[in-house]
Protein backbone atom coordinates (compact mmCIF):
# COMPACT_ATOMS: atom_id res chain seq x y z
CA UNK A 1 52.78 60.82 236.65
CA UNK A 2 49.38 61.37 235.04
CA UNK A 3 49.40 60.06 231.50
CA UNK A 4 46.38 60.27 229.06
CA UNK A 5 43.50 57.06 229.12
CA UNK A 6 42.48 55.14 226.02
CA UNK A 7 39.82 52.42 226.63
CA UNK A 8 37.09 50.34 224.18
CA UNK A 9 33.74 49.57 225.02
CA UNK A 10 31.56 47.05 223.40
CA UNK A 11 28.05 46.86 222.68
CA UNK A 12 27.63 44.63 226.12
CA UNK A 13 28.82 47.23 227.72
CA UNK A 14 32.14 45.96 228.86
CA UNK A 15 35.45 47.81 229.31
CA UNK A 16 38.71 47.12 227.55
CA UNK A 17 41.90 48.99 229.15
CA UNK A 18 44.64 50.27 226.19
CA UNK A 19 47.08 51.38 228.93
CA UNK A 20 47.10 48.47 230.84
CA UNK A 21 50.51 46.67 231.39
CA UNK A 22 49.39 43.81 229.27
CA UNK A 23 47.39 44.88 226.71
CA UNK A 24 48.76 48.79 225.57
CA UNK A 25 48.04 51.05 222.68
CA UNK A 26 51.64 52.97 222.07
CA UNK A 27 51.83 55.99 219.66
CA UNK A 28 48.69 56.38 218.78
CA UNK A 29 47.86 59.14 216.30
CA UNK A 30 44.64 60.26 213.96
CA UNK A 31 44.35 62.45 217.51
CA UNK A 32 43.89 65.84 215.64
CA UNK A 33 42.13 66.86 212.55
CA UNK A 34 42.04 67.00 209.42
CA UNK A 35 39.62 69.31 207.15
CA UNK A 36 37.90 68.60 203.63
CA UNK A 37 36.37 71.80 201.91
CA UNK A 38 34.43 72.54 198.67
CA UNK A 39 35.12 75.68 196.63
CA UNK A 40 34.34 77.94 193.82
CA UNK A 41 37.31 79.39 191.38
CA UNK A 42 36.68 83.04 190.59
CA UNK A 43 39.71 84.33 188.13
CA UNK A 44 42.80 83.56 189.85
CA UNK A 45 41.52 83.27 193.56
CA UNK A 46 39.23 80.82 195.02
CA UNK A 47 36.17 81.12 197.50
CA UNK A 48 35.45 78.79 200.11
CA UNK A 49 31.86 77.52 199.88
CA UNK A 50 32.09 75.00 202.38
CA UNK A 51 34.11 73.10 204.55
CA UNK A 52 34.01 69.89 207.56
CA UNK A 53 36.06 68.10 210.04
CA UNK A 54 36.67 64.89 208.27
CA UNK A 55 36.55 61.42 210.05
CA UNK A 56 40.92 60.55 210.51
CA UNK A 57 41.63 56.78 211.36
CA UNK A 58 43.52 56.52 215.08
CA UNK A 59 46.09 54.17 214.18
CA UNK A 60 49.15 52.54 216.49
CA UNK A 61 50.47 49.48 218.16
CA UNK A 62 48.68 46.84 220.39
CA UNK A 63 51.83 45.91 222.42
CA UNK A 64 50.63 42.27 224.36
CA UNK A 65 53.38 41.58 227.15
CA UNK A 66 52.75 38.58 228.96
CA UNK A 67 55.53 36.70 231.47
CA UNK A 68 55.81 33.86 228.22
CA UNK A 69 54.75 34.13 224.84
CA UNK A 70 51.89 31.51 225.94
CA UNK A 71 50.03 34.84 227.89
CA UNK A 72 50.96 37.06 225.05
CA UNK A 73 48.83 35.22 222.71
CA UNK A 74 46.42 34.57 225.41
CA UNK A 75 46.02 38.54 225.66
CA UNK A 76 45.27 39.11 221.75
CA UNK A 77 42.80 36.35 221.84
CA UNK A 78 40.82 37.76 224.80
CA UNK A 79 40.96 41.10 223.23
CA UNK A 80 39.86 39.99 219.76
CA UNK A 81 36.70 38.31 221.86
CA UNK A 82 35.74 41.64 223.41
CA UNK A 83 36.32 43.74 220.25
CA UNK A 84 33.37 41.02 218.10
CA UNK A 85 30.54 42.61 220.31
CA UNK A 86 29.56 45.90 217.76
CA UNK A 87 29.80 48.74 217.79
CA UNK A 88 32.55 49.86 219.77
CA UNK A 89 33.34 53.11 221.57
CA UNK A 90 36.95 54.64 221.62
CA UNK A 91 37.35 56.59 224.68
CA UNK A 92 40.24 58.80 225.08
CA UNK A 93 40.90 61.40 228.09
CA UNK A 94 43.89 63.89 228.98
CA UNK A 95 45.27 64.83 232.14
CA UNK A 96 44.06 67.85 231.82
CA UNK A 97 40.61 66.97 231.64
CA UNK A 98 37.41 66.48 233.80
CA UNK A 99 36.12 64.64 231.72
CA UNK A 100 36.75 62.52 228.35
CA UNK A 101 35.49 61.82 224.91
CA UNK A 102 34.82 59.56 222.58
CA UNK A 103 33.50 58.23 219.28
CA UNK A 104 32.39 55.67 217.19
CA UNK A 105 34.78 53.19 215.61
CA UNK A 106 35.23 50.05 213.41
CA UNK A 107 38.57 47.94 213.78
CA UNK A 108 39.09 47.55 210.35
CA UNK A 109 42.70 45.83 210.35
CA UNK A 110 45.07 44.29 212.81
CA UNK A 111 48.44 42.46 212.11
CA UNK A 112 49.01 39.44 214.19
CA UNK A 113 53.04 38.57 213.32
CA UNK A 114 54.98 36.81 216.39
CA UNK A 115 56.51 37.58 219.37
CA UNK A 116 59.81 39.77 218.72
CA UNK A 117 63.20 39.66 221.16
CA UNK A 118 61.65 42.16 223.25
CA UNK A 119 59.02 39.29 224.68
CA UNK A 120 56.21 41.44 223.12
CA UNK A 121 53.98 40.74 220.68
CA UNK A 122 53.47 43.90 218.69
CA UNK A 123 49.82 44.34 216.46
CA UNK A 124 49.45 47.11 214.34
CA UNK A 125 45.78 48.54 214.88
CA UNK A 126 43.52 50.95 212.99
CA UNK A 127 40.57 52.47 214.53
CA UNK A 128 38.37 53.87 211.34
CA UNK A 129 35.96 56.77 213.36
CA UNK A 130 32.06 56.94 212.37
CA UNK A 131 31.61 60.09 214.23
CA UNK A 132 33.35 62.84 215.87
CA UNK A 133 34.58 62.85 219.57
CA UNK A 134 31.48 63.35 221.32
CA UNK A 135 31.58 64.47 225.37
CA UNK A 136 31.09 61.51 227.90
CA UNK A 137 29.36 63.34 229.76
CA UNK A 138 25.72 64.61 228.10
CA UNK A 139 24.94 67.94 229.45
CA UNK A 140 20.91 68.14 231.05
CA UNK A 141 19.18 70.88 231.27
CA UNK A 142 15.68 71.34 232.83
CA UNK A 143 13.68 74.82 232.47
CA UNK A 144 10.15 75.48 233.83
CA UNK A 145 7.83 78.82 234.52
CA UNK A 146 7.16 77.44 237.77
CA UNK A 147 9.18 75.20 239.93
CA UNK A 148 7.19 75.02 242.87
CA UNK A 149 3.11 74.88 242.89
CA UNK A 150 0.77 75.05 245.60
CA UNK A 151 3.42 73.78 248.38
CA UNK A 152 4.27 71.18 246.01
CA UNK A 153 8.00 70.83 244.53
CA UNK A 154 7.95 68.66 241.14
CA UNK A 155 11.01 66.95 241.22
CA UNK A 156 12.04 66.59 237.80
CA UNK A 157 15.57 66.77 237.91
CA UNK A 158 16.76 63.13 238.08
CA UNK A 159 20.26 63.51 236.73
CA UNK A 160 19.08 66.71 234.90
CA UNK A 161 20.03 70.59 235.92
CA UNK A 162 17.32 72.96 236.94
CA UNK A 163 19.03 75.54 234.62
CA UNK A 164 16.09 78.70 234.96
CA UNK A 165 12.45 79.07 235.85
CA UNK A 166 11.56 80.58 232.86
CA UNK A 167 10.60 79.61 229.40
CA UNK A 168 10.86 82.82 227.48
CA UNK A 169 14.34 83.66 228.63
CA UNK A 170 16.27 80.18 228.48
CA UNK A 171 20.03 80.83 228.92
CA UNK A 172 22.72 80.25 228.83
CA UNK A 173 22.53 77.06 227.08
CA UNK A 174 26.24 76.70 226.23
CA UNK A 175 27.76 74.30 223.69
CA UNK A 176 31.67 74.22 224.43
CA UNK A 177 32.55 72.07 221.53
CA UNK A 178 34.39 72.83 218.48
CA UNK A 179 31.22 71.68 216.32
CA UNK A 180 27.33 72.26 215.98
CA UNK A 181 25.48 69.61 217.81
CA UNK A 182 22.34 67.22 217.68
CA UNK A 183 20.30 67.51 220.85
CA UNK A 184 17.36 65.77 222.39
CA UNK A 185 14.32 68.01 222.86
CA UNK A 186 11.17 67.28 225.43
CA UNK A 187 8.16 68.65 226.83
CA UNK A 188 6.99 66.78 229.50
CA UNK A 189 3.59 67.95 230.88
CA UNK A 190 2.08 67.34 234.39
CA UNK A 191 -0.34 64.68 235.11
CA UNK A 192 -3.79 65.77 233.22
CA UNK A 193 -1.83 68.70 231.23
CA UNK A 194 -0.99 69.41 227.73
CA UNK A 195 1.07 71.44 225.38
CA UNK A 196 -0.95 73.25 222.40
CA UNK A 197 0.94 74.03 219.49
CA UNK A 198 4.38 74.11 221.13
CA UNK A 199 7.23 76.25 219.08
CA UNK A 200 11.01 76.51 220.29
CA UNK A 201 13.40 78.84 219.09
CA UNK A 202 17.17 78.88 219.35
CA UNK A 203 19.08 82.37 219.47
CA UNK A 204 22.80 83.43 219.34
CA UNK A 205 23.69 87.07 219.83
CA UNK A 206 19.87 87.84 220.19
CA UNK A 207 19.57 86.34 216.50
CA UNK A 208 17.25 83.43 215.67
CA UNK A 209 18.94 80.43 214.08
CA UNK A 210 16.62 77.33 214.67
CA UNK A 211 13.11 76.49 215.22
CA UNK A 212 10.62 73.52 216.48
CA UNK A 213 7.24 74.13 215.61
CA UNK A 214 4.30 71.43 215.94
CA UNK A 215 1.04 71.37 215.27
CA UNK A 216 -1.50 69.52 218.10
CA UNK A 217 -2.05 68.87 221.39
CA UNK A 218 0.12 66.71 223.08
CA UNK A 219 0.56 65.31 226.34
CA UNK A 220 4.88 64.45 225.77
CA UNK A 221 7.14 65.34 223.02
CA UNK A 222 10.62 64.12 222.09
CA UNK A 223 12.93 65.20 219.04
CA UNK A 224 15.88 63.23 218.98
CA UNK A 225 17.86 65.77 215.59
CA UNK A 226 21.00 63.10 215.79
CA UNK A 227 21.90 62.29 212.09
CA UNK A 228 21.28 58.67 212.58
CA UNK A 229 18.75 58.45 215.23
CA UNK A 230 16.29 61.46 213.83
CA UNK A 231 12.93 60.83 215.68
CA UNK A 232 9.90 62.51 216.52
CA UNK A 233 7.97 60.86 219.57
CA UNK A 234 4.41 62.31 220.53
CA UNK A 235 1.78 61.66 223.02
CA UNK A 236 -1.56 62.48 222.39
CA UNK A 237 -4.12 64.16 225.82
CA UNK A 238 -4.84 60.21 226.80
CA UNK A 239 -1.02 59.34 227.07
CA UNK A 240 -1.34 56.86 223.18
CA UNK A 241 1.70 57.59 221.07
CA UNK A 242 0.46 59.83 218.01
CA UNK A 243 1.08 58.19 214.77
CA UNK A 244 2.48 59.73 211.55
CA UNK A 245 4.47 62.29 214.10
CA UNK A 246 6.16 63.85 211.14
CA UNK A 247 2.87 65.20 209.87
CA UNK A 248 2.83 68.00 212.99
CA UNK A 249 5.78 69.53 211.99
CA UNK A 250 4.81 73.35 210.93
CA UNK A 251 7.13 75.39 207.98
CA UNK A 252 4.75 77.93 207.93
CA UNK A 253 6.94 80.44 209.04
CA UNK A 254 10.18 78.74 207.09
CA UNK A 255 12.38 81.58 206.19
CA UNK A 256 14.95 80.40 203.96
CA UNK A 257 17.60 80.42 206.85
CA UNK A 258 16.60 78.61 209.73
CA UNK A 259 16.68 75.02 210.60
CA UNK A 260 13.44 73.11 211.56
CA UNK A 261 12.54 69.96 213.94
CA UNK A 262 15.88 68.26 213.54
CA UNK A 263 17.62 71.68 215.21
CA UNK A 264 21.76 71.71 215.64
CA UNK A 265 23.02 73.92 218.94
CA UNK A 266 25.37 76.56 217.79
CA UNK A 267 29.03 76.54 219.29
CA UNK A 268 29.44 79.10 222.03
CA UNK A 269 26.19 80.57 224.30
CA UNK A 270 22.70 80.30 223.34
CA UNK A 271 19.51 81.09 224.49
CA UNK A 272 16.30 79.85 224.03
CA UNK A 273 12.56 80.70 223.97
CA UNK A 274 9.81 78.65 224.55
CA UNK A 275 5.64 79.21 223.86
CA UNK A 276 3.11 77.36 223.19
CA UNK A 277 -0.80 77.83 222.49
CA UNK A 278 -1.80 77.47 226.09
CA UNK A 279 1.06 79.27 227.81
CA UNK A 280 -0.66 81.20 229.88
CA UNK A 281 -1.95 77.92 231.61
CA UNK A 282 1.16 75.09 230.55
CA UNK A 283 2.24 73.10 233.59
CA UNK A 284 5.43 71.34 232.73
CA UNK A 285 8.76 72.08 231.87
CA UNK A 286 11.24 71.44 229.02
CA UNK A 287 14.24 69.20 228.68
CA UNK A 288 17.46 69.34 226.65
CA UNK A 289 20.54 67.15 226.15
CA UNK A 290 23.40 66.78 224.11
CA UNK A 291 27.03 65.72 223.67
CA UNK A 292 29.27 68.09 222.65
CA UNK A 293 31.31 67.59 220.03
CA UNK A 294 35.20 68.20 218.75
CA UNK A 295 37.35 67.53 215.91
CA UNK A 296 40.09 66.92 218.09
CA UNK A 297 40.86 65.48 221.50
């Protein structure tokens, strides 16, 4: 029988099982959601100005079940060894899924009592989450006016998707998460090229929602808009990294409703549109990644 998949990872990169026959995590729950709001009281009714998927704890039972109590404490300790290497990762998958998710978390208690009559040693855990359930798998997506040049085939796929061959009609660019998310954002220009000016724009239902607009000339670009790894990274015509990147950023155009630089993709299907000063003669093509994200898993 297929049952769901819990498992830890540590900042070395290592794997801890939580269904493993000695070393489980029974009943967990903090699964689902929960929702905070802000809102405004207007007679006897009350509008909603806001609202957010808070961060719930996942809480439940370490259950260490060794042949003797000896391997039953020998279990915790090896588990409290792998959980000291921070951050951690809580992974979780379903059946019914492809693929799984996971998020950020900080053990912040476990209860170490003794071995009961059942020959396990039972630990209460709780998991407090940093971050929503992100996908473990990032979607990549690679667009470009021109794939193939002169006989030649630029091969920048890697482990990215050749998702259209042109720049003014990107679609779909689909976010299937239950959230708004941070992306990554590149222009990567052929050997000897550069991008003048480059501006990005974001559309759902043929209405514009977020923008990227620099100021320059620039041989590479990278916008990372997650909240705690915001970063601009440019290359100047000579390959140097640019300094003061912040400085290109352009709100010329700022109209009181969309986002700039650090852009969010909408949940749902998007498009996108891409120009730049020198479009008519930009060889290159533009990346995008993200993690989609859910309140619940």
């Amino acid at each position: 029988m297929n049952v769901r998949q819990l498992w830890l990872i540590n900042s070395k990169g290592d794997k801890y099982d939580l269904n493993s026959k000695q070393h489980f995590l029974y009943d967990p729950n903090g699964l689902g959601f929960q929702k905070g709001y802000s809102n405004q009281r207007i007679g006897n009714s009350e509008r909603i100005t806001d609202e957010f998927f808070q961060m719930v704890d996942v809480n439940g039972e370490m259950l260490f079940i060794g042949a003797n109590n000896e391997f039953n404490y020998q279990y915790y300790d090896e588990f409290i060894d792998f959980i000291k290497f921070k951050p951690l990762q809580l992974h979780y998958k379903t059946p019914n899924k492809v693929y799984g998710y996971y998020s950020d978390v900080v053990i912040t208690s476990i209860q170490k009592g003794e071995t009961s009559v059942d020959g396990i040693l039972h630990c209460p855990i709780v998991f407090h989450r940093s971050t929503q359930w992100k996908n473990d798998e990032t979607t990549k997506l690679v667009f470009t006016n021109q794939i193939e040049t002169g006989g030649k085939f630029y091969d920048y796929t890697y482990d990215y998707h050749y998702a259209g061959n042109s720049l003014s009609d990107m679609q779909p660019i689909v976010n299937n998460g239950t959230e708004d998310c941070p992306m990554v954002f590149e222009i990567v220009c052929n050997d000897g090229d550069t991008v003048v000016n480059p501006l990005f724009t974001l559309f759902q239902n043929d209405v514009p929602y977020a923008k990227i607009k620099l100021t320059g000339t620039f041989s590479y670009v990278r916008i990372n808009s997650d909240e705690l790894n915001e970063s601009i990274y440019l290359e100047d015509e000579d390959g140097t990294p640019i300094a003061n990147p912040m400085n290109t950023q352009d709100f010329a155009s700022f109209d009181g409703e969309t986002y700039f630089t650090f852009i969010k993709l909408k949940t749902g299907e998007n498009t996108g549109v891409f120009t730049c000063g020198n479009i008519d003669t930009f060889d290159g093509v533009i990346k995008l990644s993200y993690e989609e994200k859910r309140a619940s898993v």
